[in-house]
Protein backbone atom coordinates (compact mmCIF):
# COMPACT_ATOMS: atom_id res chain seq x y z
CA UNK A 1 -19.71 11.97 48.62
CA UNK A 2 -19.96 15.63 49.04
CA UNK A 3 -23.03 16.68 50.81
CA UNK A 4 -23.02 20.79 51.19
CA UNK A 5 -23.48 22.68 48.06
CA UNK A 6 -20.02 23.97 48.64
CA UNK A 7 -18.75 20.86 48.26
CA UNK A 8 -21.10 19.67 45.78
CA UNK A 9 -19.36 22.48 43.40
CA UNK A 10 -16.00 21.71 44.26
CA UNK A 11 -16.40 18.44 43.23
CA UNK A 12 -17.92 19.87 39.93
CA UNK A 13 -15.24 22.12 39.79
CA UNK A 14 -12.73 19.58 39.63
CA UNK A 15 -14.59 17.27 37.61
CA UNK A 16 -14.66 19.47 34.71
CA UNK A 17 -11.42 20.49 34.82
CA UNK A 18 -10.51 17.11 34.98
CA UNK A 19 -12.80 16.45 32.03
CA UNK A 20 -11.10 19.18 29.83
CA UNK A 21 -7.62 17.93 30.97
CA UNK A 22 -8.59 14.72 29.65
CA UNK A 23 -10.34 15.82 27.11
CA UNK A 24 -7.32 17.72 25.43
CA UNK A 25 -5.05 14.75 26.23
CA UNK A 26 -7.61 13.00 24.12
CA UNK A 27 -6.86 14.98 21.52
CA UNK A 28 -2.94 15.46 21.75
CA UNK A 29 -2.99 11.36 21.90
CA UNK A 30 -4.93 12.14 18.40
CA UNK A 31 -2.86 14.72 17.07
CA UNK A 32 0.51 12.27 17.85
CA UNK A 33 -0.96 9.07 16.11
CA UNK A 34 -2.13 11.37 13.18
CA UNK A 35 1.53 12.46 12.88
CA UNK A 36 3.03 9.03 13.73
CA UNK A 37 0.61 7.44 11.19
CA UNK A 38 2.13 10.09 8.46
CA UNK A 39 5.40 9.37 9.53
CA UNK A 40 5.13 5.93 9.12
CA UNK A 41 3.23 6.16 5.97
CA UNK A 42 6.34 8.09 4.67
CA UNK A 43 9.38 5.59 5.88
CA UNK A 44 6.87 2.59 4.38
CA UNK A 45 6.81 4.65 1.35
CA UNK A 46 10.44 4.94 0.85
CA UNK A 47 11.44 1.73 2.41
CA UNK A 48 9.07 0.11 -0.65
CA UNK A 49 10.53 2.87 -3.13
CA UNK A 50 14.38 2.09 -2.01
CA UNK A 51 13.64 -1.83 -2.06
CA UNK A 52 11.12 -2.07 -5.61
CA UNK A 53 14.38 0.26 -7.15
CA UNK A 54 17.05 -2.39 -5.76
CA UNK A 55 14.81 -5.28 -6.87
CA UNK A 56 14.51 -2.95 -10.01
CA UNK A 57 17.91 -2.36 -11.13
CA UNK A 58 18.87 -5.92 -10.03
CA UNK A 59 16.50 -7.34 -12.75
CA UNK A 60 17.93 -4.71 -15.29
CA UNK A 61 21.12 -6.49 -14.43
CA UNK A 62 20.84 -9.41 -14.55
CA UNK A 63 18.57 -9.58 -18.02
CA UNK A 64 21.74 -7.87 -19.83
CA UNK A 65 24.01 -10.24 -18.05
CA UNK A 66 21.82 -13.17 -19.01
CA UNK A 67 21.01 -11.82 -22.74
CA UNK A 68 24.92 -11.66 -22.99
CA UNK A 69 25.42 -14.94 -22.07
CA UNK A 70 22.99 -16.31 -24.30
CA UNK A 71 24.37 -14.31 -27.06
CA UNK A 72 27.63 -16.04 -26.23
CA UNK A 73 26.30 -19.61 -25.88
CA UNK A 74 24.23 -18.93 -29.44
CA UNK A 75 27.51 -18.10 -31.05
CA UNK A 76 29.48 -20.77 -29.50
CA UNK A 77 26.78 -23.53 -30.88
CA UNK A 78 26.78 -21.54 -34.69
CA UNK A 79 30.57 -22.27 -34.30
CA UNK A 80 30.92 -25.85 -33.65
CA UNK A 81 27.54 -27.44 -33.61
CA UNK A 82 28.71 -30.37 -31.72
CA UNK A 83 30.23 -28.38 -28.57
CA UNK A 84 26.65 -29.32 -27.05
CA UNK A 85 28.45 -31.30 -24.48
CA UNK A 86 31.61 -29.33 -24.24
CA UNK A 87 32.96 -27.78 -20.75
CA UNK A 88 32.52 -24.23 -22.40
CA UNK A 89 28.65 -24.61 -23.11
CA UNK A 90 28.34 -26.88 -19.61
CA UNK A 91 29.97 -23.61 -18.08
CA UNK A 92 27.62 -20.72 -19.65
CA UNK A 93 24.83 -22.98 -18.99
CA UNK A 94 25.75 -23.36 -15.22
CA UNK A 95 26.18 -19.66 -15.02
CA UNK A 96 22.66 -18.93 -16.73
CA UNK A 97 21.34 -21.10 -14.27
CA UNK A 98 23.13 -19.52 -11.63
CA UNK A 99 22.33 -16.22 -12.05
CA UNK A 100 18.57 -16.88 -12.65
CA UNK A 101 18.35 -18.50 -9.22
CA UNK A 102 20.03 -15.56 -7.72
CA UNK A 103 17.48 -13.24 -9.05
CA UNK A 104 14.25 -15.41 -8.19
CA UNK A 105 16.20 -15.75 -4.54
CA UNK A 106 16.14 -12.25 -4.37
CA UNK A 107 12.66 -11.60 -6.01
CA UNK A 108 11.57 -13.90 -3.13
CA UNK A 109 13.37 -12.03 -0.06
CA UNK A 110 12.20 -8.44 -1.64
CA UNK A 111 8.83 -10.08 -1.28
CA UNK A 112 9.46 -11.62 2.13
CA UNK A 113 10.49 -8.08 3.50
CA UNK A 114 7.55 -5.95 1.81
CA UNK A 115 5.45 -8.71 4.17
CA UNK A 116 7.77 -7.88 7.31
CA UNK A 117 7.05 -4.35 6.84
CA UNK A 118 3.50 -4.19 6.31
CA UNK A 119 3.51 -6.55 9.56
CA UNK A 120 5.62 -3.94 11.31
CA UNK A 121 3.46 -1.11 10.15
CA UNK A 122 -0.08 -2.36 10.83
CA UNK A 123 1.40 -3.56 14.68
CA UNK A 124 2.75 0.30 15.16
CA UNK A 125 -0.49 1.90 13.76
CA UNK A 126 -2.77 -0.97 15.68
CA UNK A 127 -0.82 0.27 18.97
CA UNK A 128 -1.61 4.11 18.47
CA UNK A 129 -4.97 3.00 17.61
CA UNK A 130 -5.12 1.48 21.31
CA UNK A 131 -3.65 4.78 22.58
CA UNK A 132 -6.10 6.50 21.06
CA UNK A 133 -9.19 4.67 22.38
CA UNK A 134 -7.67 4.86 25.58
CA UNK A 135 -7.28 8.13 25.76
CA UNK A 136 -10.67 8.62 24.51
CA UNK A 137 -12.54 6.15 27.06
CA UNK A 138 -10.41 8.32 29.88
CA UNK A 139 -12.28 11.74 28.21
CA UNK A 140 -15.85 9.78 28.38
CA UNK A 141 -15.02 8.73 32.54
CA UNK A 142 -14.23 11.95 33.35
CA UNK A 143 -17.44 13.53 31.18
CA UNK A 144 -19.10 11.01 33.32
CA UNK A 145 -17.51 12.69 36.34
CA UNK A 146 -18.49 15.38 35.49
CA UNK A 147 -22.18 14.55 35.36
CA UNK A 148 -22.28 12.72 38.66
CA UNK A 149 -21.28 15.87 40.19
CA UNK A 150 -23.48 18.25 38.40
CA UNK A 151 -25.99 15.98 39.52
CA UNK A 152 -25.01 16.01 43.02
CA UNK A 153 -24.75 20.02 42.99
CA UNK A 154 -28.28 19.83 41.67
CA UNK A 155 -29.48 17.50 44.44
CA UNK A 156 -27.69 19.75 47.09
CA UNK A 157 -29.19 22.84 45.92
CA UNK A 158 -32.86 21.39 45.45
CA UNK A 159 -32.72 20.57 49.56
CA UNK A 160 -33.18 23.79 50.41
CA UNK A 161 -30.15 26.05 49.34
CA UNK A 162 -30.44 28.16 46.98
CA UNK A 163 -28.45 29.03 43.71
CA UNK A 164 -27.61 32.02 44.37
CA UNK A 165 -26.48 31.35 48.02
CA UNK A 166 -23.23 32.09 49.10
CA UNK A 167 -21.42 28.85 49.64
């Protein structure tokens, strides 16, 4: 502990400057989540726009596929009635099937990836958020600093040297 008022204002000295170092690290740890965040935002954005278009188009698909095989299966039973049974009707039927499961299969991994990425997001902006209260507890120790060793210049003055002294 510094006991002259020399070193009473070194210490001060070096306190605040260590405050204000920390102080704009603070704030460049703010400035770089605020940008990550945005960043982020944006890929999740486009990720969500890119996959909801797939998912999109995929549906479009597979409607007109479907309505065309229904169209053909509708015909085939105004044709022969009794073709209920047949390999041809078995067949569209099968493929009906099939392609419905295929789109529900991918409905369900379009939702299992929207959940990935909101998992990934909020662990990346939970991190920064960490950073950021780091950085800022680091600001508040040194403030803290600081104020010890104003206080200690204080003290070292009020025993008998004066303000104005040379040091």
């Amino acid at each position: 502990m510094a006991v002259t008022v020399t070193e009473c204002a070194q210490e001060m000295v070096k306190a605040y400057n260590r405050m204000v170092s920390e102080g704009f690290a603070a704030a460049r740890v703010g400035w770089e989540q605020s940008a990550a965040t945005t960043k982020l935002m944006t890929e999740a954005f486009q990720a969500e726009q890119a996959a909801s278009g797939k998912i999109w188009e995929e549906s479009i698909g597979r409607a007109r596929e479907r309505s065309e095989k229904m169209a053909e299966l509708t015909k085939t039973f105004a044709a022969a009635p009794n073709v209920v049974g047949s390999p041809e009707a078995r067949e569209l039927i099968d493929a009906i099937v099939a392609g419905d499961q295929e789109y529900l299969r991918a409905c369900a991994e379009y939702a299992q990836g929207v959940e990935k990425r909101r998992a990934e997001l909020t662990a990346t902006m939970l991190k920064a958020n960490t950073d950021l209260a780091s950085a800022g507890q680091d600001m508040v120790d040194s403030a803290m600093d600081y104020g010890r060793a104003c206080m200690d210049w204080s003290f070292a003055v009020g025993r008998g040297a004066s303000p104005t002294a040379p040091f």
